[in-house]
Protein backbone atom coordinates (compact mmCIF):
# COMPACT_ATOMS: atom_id res chain seq x y z
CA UNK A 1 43.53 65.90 -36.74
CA UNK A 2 41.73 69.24 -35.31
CA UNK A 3 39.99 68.89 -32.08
CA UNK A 4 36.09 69.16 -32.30
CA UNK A 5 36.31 68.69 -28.79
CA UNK A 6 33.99 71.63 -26.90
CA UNK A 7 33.34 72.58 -23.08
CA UNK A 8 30.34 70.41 -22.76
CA UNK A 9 28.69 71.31 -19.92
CA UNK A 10 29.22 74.94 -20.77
CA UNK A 11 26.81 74.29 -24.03
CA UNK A 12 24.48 72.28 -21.56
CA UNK A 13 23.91 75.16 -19.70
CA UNK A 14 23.69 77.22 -22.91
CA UNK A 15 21.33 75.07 -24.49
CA UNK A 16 19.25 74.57 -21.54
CA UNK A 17 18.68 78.47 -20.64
CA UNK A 18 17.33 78.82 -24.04
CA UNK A 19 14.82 76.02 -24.24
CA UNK A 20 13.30 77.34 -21.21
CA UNK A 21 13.58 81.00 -22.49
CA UNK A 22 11.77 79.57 -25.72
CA UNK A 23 9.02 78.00 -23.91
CA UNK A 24 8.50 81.45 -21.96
CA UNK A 25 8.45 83.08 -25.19
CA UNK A 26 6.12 81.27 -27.01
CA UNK A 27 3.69 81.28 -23.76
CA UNK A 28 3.26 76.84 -23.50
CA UNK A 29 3.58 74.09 -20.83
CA UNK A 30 6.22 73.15 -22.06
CA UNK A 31 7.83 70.79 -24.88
CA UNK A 32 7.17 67.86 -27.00
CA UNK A 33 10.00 65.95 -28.92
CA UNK A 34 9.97 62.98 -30.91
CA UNK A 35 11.98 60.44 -28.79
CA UNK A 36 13.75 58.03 -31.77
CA UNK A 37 15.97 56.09 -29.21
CA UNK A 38 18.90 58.11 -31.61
CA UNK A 39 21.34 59.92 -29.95
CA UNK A 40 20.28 63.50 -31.28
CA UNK A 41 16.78 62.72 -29.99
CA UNK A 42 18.37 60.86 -26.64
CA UNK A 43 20.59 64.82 -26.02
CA UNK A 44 17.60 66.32 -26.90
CA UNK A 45 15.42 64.89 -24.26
CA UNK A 46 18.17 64.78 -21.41
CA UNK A 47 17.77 68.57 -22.01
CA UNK A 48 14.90 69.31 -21.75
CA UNK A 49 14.04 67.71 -18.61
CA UNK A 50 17.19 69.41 -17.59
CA UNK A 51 15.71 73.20 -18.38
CA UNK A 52 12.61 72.48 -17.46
CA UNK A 53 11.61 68.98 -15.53
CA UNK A 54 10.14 66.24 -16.24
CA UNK A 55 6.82 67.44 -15.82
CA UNK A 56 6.89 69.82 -19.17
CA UNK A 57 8.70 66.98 -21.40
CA UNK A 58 6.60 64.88 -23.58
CA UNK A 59 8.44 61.84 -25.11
CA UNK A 60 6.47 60.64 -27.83
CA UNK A 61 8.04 57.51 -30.04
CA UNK A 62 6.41 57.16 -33.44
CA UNK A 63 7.26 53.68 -34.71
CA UNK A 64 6.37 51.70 -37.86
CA UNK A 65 6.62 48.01 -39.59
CA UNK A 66 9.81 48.22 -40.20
CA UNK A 67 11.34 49.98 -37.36
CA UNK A 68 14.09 48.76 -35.65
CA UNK A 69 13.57 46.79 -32.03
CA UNK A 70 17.20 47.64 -30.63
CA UNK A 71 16.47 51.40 -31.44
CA UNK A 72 12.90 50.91 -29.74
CA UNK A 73 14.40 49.35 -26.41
CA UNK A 74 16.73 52.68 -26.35
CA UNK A 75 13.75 55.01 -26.86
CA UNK A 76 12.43 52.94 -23.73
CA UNK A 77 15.38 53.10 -22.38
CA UNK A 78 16.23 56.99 -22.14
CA UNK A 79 12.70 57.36 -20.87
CA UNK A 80 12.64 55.57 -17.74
CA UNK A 81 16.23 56.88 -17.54
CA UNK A 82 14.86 60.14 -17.39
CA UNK A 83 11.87 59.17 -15.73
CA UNK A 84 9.28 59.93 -17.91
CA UNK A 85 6.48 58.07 -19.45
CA UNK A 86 7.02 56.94 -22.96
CA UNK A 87 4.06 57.45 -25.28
CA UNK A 88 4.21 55.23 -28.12
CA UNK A 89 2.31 55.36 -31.35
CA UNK A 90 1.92 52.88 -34.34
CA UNK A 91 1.91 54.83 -37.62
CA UNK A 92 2.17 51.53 -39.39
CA UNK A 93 -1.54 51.64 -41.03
CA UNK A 94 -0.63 55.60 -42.19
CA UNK A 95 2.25 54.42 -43.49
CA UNK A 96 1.50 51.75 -45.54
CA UNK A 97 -2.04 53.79 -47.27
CA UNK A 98 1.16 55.98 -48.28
CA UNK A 99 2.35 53.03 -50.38
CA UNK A 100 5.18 53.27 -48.97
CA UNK A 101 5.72 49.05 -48.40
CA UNK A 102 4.56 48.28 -51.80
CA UNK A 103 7.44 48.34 -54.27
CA UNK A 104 9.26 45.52 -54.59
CA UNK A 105 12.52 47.07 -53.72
CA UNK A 106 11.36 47.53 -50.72
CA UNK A 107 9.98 44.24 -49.74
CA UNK A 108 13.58 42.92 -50.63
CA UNK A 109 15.09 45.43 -48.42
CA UNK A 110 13.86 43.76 -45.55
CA UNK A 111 15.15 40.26 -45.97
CA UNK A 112 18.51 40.70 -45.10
CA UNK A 113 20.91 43.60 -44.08
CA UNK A 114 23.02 42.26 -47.54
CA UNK A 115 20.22 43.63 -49.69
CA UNK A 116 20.96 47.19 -49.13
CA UNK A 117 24.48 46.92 -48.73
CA UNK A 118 24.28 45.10 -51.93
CA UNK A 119 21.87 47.44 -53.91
CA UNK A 120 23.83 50.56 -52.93
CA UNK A 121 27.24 49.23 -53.84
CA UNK A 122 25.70 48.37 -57.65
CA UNK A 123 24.41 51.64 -57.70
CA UNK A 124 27.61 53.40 -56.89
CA UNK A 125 29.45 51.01 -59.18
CA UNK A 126 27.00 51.71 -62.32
CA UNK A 127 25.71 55.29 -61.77
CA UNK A 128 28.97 56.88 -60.62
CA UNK A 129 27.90 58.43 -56.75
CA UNK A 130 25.73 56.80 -53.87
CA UNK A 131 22.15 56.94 -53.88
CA UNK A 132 21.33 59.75 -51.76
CA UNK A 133 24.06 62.09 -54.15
CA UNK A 134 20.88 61.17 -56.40
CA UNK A 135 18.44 61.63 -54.55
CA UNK A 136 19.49 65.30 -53.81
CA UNK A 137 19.71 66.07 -57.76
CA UNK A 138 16.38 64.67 -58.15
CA UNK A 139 14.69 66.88 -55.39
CA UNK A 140 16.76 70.49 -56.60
CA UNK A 141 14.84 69.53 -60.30
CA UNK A 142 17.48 67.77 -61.81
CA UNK A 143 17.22 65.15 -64.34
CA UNK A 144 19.31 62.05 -63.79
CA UNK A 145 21.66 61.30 -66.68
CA UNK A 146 22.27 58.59 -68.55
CA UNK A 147 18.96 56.82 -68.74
CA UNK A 148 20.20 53.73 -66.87
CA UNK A 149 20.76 56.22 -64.04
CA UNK A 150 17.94 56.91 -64.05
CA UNK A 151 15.87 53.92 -64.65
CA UNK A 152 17.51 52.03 -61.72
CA UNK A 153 16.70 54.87 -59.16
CA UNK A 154 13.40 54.90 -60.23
CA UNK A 155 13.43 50.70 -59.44
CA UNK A 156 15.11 51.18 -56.25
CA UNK A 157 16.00 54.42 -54.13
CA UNK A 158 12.91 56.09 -55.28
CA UNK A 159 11.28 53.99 -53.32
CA UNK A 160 13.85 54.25 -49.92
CA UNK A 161 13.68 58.34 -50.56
CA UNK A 162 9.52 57.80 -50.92
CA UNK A 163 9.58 56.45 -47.30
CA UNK A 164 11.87 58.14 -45.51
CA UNK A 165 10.11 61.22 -46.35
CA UNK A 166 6.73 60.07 -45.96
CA UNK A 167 7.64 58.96 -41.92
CA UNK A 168 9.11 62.04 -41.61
CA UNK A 169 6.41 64.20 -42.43
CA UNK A 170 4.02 62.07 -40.95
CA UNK A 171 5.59 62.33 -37.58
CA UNK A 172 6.19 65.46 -37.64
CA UNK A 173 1.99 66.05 -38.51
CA UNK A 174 1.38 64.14 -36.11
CA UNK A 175 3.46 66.19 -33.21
CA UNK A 176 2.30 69.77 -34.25
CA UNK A 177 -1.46 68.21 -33.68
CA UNK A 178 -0.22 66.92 -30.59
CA UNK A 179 1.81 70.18 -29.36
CA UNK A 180 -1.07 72.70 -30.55
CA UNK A 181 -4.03 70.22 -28.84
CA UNK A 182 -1.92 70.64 -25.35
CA UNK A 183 -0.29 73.86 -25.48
CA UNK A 184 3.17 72.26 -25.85
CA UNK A 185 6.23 73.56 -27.95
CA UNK A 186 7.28 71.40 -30.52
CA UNK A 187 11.42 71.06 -30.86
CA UNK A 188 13.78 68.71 -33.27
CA UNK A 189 17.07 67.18 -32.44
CA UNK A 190 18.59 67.89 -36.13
CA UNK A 191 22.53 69.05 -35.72
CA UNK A 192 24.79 70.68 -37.82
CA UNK A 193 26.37 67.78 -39.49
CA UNK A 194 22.98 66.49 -41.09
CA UNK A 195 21.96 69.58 -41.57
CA UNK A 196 25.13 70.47 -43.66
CA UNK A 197 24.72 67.75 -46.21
CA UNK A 198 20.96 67.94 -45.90
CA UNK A 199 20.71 64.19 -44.63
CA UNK A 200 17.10 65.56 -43.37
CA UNK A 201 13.50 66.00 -44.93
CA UNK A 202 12.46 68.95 -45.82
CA UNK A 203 9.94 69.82 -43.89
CA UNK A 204 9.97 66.97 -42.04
CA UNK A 205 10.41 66.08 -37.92
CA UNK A 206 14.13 67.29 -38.68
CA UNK A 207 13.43 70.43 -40.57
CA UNK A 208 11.74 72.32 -37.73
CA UNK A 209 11.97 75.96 -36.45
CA UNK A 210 13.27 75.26 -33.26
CA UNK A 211 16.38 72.91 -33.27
CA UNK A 212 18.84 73.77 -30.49
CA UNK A 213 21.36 71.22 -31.12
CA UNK A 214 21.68 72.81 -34.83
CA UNK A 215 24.63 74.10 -34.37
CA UNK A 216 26.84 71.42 -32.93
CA UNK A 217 28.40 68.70 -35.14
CA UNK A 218 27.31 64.75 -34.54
CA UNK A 219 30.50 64.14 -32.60
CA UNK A 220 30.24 66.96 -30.96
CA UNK A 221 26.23 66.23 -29.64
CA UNK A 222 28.06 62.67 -28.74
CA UNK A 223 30.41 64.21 -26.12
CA UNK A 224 27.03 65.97 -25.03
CA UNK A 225 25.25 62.18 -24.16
CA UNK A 226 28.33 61.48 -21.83
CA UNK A 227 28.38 64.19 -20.02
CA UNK A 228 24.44 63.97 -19.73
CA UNK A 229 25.64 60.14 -18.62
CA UNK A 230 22.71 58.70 -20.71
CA UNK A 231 22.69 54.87 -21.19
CA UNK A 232 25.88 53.52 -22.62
CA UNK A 233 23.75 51.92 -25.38
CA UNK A 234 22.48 55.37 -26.60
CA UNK A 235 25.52 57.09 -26.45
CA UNK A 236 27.69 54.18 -28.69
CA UNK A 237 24.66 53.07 -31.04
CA UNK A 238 25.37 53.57 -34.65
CA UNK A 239 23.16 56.70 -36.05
CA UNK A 240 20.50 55.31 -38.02
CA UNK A 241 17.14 56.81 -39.82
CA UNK A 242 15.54 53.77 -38.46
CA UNK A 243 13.95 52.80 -42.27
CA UNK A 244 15.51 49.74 -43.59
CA UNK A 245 18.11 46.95 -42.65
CA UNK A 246 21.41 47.57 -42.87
CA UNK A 247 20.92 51.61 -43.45
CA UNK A 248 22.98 53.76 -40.68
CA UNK A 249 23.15 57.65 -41.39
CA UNK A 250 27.13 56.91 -42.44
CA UNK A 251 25.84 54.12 -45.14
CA UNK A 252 23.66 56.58 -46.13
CA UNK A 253 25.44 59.30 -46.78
CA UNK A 254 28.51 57.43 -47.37
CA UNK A 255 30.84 59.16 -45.17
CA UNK A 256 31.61 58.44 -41.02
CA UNK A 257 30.42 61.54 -39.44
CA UNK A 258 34.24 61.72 -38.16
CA UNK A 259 35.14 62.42 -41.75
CA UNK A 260 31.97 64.32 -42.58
CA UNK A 261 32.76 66.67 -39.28
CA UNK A 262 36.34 67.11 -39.68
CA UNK A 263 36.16 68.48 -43.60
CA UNK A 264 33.12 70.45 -43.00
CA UNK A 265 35.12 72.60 -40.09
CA UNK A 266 38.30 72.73 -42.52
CA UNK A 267 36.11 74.58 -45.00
CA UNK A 268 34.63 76.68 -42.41
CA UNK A 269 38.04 77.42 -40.89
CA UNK A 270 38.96 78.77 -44.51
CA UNK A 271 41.79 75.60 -45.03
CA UNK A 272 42.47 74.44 -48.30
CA UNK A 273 41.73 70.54 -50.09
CA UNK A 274 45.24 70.56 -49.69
CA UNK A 275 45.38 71.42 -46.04
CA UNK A 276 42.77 69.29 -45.39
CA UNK A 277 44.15 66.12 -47.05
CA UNK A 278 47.05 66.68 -45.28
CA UNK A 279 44.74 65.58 -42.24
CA UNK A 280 44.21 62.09 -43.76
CA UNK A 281 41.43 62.17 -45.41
CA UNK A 282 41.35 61.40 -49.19
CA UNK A 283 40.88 63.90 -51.83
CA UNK A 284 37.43 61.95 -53.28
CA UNK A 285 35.88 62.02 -50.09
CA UNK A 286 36.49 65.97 -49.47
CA UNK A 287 35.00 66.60 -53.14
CA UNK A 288 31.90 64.33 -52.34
CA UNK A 289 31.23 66.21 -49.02
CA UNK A 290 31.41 69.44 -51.23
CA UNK A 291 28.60 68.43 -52.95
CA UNK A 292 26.22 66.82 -50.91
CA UNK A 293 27.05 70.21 -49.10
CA UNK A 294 25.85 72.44 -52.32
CA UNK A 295 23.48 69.85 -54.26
CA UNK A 296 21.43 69.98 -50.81
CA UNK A 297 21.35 73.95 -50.91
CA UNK A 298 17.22 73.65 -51.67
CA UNK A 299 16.58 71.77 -48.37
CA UNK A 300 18.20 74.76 -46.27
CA UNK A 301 15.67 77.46 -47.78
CA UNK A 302 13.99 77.87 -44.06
CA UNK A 303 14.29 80.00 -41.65
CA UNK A 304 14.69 78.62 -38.52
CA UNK A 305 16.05 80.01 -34.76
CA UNK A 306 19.38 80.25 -34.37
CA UNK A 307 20.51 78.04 -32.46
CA UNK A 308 21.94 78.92 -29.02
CA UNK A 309 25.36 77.52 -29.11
CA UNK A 310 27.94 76.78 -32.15
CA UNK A 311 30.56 74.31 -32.17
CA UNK A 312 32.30 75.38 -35.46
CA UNK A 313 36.25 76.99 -35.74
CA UNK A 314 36.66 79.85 -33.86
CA UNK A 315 33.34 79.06 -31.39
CA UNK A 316 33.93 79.54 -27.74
CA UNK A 317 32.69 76.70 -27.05
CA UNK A 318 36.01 74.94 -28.55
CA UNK A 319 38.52 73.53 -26.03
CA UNK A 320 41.45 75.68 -26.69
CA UNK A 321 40.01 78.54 -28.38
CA UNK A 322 41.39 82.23 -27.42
């Protein structure tokens, strides 16, 4: 397998330089981020107290109904690690005038972790690729084919697509109010790997201008949370969008982010399927991470700032590289 592995406190350094050059640049106090209890979020935070001290870092976790408590206790978690008080705000009432805990579908979803598991298997089984595949045709303007197709996304992960989006935009109102009312900078955790297969919302907390750890992949921003030594619960947690039982970020996109990391730097390297299966990794599973990677082309429209260190083939960052 090739090594992902990257001088970690080199990109620290990196990253940190630039958020404070950032903040001197656009002329605030200093930063606001939404604090998940994620690990991207978790890096993201550790960092910016880093560059600029706790006394320009505003932590700010947005919860809902169905929000999970063990991500929660690690939002609490990395902010009294870091010393810092944790605001917290219910968008539960928001949410729900949204609609967004109305369908059916998604009053099963929270029964048991089974029901999703369950739902997204029969989906795969019946319409040929996971939900979110769908989900992506649907929001480039496609029209889902054969009618079953799309009759049961309409019943079901309409409705998980509906609210991830609408909690994601929300949020992310929410913060720019907050950042422009106190002369703060607003920055998002998204990296490269989610970013890649667009496992984001457009124009949502995850889709903003300023994303410094945008150019790392997810295992990558992992080695990042040891070296930061933040809480051994953050840094092993399972990535999750934190919107339904049972739903991680791998479920979801129906890859491990080992997988997802590894194929995306073989294509970037220039290697072959055949190189790359040669790796391990299953010819299906490199197609399917080819087109979550183009079907997701309309979510990467934006412009955003480039982000101060990369942790793709041939980066310097790489342990190893020449």
């Amino acid at each position: 397998m090739p090594d992902l592995g990257i001088d970690a406190e080199q990109a620290i350094d990196a990253i940190c330089r630039d958020i404070a050059h950032h903040i001197e640049r656009e002329g605030t106090k200093g930063v606001v981020l939404g604090l998940s209890g994620g690990l991207d979020s978790s890096v993201l935070a550790a960092l910016a107290v880093r560059a600029l001290g706790s006394d320009h870092v505003t932590l700010v976790y947005l919860f809902d109904h169905d929000s999970d408590q063990s991500i929660a206790a690690n939002a609490h978690l990395v902010a009294k690690h870091l010393k810092i008080e944790l605001e917290v705000i219910d968008i539960t009432r928001e949410i729900q005038n949204r609609g967004v805990y109305k369908p059916l579908f998604i009053k099963l979803l929270r029964l048991s972790t089974i029901v999703a598991r369950l739902s997204a298997g029969s989906y795969l089984l019946i319409c040929g690729e996971t939900p979110f595949k769908s989900t992506l045709r649907v929001g480039r303007g496609e029209v889902l084919r054969p009618w079953y197709k799309r009759l049961l996304f309409g019943l079901t992960m309409h409705h998980v697509d509906f609210g991830f989006s609408q909690r994601h935009t929300f949020r992310r109102e929410i913060l720019e109010r907050m950042a422009q009312e106190r002369s703060l900078s607003l920055i998002g955790a998204a990296n490269f790997s989610e970013c890649a297969v667009g496992w984001f919302v457009k124009d949502g907390i995850d889709d903003l201008d300023y994303q410094p750890l945008s150019g790392l992949f997810k295992t990558q921003v992992r080695q990042l949370a040891q070296a930061l030594e933040l809480p051994k619960p953050v840094c092993t947690q399972l990535p999750s969008p934190d919107m339904a039982k049972g739903v991680t970020d791998e479920f979801g996109i129906g890859h491990d982010y080992s997988i997802v990391d590894i194929v995306i730097d073989g294509f970037v390297s220039g290697l072959t399927d055949k190189e790359i299966a040669a790796l391990g990794i299953p010819q299906k599973e490199i197609d399917d991470i080819r087109d979550l990677m183009e079907l997701s082309d309309w979510k990467r429209q934006r412009r955003h700032h480039e982000p101060p260190v990369s942790g793709k083939y041939g980066s310097a960052l790489r342990k190893g590289a020449v």
